[in-house]
N, C-alpha and C. Protein backbone atom coordinates (compact mmCIF):
# COMPACT_ATOMS: atom_id res chain seq x y z
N UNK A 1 -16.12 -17.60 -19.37
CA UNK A 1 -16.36 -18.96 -18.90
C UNK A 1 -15.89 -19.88 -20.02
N UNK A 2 -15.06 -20.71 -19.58
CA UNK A 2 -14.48 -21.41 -20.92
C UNK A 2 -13.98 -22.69 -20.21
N UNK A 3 -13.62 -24.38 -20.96
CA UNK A 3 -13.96 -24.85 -20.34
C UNK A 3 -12.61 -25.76 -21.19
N UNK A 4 -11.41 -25.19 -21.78
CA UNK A 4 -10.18 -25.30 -22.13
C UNK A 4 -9.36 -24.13 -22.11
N UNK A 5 -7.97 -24.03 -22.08
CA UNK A 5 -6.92 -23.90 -21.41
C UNK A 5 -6.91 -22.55 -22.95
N UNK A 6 -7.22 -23.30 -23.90
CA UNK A 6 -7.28 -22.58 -25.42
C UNK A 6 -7.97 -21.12 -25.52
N UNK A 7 -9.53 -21.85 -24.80
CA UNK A 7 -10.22 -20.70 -24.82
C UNK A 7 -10.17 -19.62 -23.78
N UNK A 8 -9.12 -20.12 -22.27
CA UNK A 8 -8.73 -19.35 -21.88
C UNK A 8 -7.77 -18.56 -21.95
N UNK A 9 -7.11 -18.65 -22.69
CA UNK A 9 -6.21 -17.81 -23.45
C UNK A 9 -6.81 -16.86 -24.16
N UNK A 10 -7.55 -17.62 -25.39
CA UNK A 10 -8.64 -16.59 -26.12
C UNK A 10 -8.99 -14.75 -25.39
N UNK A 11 -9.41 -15.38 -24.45
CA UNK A 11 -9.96 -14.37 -23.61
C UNK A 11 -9.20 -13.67 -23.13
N UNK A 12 -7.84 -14.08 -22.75
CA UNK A 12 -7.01 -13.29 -21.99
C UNK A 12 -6.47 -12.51 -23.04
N UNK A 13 -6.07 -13.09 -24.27
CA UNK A 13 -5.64 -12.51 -25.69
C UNK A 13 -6.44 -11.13 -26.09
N UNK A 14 -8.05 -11.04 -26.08
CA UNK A 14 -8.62 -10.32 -26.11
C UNK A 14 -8.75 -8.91 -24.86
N UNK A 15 -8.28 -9.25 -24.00
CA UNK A 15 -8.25 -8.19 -23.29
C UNK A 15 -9.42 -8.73 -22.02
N UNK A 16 -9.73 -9.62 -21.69
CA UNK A 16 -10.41 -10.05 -20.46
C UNK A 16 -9.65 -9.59 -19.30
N UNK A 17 -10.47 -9.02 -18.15
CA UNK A 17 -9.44 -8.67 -16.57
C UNK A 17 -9.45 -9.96 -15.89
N UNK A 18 -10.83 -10.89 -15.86
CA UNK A 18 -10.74 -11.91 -15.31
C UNK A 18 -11.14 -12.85 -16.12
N UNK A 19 -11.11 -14.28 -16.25
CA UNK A 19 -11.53 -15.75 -16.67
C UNK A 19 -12.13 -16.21 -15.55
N UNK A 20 -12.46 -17.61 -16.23
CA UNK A 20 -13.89 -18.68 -15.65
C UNK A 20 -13.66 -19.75 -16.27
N UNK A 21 -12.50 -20.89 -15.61
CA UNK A 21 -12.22 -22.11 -15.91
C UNK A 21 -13.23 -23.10 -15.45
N UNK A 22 -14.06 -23.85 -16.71
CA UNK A 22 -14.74 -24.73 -15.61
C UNK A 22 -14.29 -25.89 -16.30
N UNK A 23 -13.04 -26.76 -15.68
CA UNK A 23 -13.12 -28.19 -15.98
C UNK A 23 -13.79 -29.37 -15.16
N UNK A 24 -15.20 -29.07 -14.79
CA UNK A 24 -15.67 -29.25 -13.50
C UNK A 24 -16.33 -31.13 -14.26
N UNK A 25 -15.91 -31.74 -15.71
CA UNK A 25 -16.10 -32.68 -16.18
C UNK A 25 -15.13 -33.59 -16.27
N UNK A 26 -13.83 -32.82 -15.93
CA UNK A 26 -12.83 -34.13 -15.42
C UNK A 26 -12.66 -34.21 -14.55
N UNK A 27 -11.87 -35.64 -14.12
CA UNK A 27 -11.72 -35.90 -12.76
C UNK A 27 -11.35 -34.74 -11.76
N UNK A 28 -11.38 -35.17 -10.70
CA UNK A 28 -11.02 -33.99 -10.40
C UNK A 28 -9.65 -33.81 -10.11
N UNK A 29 -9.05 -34.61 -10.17
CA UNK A 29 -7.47 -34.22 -10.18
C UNK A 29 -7.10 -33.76 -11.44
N UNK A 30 -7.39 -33.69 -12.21
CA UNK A 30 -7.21 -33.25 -13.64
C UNK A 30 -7.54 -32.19 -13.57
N UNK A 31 -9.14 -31.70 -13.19
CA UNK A 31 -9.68 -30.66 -12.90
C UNK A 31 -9.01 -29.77 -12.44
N UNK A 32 -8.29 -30.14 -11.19
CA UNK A 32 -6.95 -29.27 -10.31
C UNK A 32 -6.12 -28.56 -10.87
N UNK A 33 -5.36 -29.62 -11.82
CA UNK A 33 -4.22 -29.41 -12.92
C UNK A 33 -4.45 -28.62 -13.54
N UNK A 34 -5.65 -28.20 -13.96
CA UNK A 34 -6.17 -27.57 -15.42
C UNK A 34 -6.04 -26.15 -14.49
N UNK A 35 -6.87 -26.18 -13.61
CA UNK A 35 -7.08 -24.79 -12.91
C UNK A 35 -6.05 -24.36 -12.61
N UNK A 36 -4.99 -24.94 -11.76
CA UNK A 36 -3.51 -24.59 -11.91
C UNK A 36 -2.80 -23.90 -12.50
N UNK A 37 -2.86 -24.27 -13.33
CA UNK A 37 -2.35 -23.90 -15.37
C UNK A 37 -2.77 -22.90 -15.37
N UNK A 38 -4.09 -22.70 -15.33
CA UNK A 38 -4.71 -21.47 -15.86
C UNK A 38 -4.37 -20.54 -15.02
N UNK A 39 -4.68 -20.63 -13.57
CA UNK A 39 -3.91 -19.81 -12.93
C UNK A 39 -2.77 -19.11 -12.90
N UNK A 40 -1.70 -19.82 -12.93
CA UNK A 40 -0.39 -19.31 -13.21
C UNK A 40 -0.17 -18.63 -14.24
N UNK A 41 -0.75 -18.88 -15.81
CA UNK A 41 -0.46 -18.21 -16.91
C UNK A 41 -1.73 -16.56 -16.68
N UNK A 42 -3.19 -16.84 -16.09
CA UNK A 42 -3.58 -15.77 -15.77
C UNK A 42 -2.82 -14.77 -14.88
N UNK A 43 -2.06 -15.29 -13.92
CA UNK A 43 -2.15 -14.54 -12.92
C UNK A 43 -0.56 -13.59 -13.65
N UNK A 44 -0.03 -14.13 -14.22
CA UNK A 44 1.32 -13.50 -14.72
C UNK A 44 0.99 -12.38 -15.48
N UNK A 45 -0.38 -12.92 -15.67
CA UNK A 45 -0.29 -11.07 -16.73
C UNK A 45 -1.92 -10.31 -15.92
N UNK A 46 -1.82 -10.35 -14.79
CA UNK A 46 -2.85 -9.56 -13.79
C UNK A 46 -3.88 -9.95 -14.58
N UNK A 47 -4.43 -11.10 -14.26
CA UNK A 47 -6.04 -11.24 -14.94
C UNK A 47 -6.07 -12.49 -13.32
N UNK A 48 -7.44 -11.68 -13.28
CA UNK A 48 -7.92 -12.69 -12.34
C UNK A 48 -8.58 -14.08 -13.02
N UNK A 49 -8.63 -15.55 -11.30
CA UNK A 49 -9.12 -16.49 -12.07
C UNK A 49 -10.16 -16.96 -11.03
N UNK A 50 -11.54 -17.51 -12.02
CA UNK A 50 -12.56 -17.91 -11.33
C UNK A 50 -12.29 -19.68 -11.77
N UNK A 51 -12.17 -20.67 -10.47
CA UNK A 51 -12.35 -22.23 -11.08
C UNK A 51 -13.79 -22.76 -10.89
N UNK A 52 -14.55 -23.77 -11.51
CA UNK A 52 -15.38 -24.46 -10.96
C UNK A 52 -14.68 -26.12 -10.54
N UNK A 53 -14.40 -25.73 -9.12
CA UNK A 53 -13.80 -27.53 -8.51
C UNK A 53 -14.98 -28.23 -8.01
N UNK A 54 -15.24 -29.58 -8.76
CA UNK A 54 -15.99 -30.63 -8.35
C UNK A 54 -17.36 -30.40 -9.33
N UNK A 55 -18.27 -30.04 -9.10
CA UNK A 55 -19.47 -30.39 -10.10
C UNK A 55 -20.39 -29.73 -9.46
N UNK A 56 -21.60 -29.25 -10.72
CA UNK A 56 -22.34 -28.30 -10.54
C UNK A 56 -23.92 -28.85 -10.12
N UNK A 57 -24.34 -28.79 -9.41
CA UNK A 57 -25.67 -29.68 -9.25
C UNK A 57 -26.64 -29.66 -10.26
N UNK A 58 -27.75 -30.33 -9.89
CA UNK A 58 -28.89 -30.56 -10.96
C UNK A 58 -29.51 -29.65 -10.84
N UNK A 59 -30.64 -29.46 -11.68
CA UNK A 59 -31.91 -28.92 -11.99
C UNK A 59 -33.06 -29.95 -11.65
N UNK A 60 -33.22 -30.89 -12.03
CA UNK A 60 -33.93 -31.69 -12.33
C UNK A 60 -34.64 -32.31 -10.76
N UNK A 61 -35.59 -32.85 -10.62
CA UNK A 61 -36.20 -33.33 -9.55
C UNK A 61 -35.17 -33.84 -8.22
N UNK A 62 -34.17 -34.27 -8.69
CA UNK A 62 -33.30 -34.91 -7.61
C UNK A 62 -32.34 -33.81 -7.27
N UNK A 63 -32.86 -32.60 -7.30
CA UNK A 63 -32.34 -31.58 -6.74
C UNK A 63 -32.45 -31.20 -5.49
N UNK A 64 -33.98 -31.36 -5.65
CA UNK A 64 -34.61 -31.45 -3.95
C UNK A 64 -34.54 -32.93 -3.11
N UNK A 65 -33.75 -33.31 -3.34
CA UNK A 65 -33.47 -34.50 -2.51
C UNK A 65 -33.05 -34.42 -1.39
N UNK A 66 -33.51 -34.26 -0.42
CA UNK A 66 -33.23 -34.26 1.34
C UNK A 66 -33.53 -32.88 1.95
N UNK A 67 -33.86 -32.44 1.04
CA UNK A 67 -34.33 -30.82 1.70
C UNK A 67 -35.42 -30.58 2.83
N UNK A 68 -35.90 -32.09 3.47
CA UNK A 68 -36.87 -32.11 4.47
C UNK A 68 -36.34 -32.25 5.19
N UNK A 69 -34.74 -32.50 5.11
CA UNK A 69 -33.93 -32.43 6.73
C UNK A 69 -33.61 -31.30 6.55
N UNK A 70 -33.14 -30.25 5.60
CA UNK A 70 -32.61 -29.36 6.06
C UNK A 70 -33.47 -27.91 6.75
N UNK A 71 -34.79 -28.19 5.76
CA UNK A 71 -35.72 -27.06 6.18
C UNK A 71 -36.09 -27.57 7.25
C-alpha cells in the first residue's frame, strides 16, 4: 500500500506480485493519472494493481449518517 509512484516501485523492486496505489488525496483526476502510471509500469512486469479511486469514508460519528433509511 503506498501512496507514490516511488514507493510503488519500491515494492515492485523488491519482489512484490501485487501493489496498492492509494492516491485517494488528490483530485481525482490526478488520482486517475497516478493509477494509470502505476498500472502500466506494474502490469509490464506481471505484478498486479490494487487503486483506491475517490475516498475512503470516516470512522467518526458521521459515519452513521442516514443509516435509518437504509436499515
Amino acid at each position: 500500500h503506498g501512496s507514490s509512484l516511488k514507493q510503488i516501485m519500491a515494492a515492485i523492486r523488491y519482489g512484490f506480485t501485487s501493489v496498492m496505489i492509494d492516491a485517494s488525496t488528490e483530485p481525482l483526476e490526478q488520482n486517475i493519472a497516478i493509477t494509470k502510471e502505476v498500472v502500466a509500469l506494474a502490469h509490464a512486469v506481471d505484478v498486479s494493481v490494487e487503486g483506491e479511486l475517490g475516498t475512503i469514508g470516516t470512522t467518526g460519528p458521521e459515519a452513521e449518517a442516514g443509516t435509518e433509511e437504509i436499515i
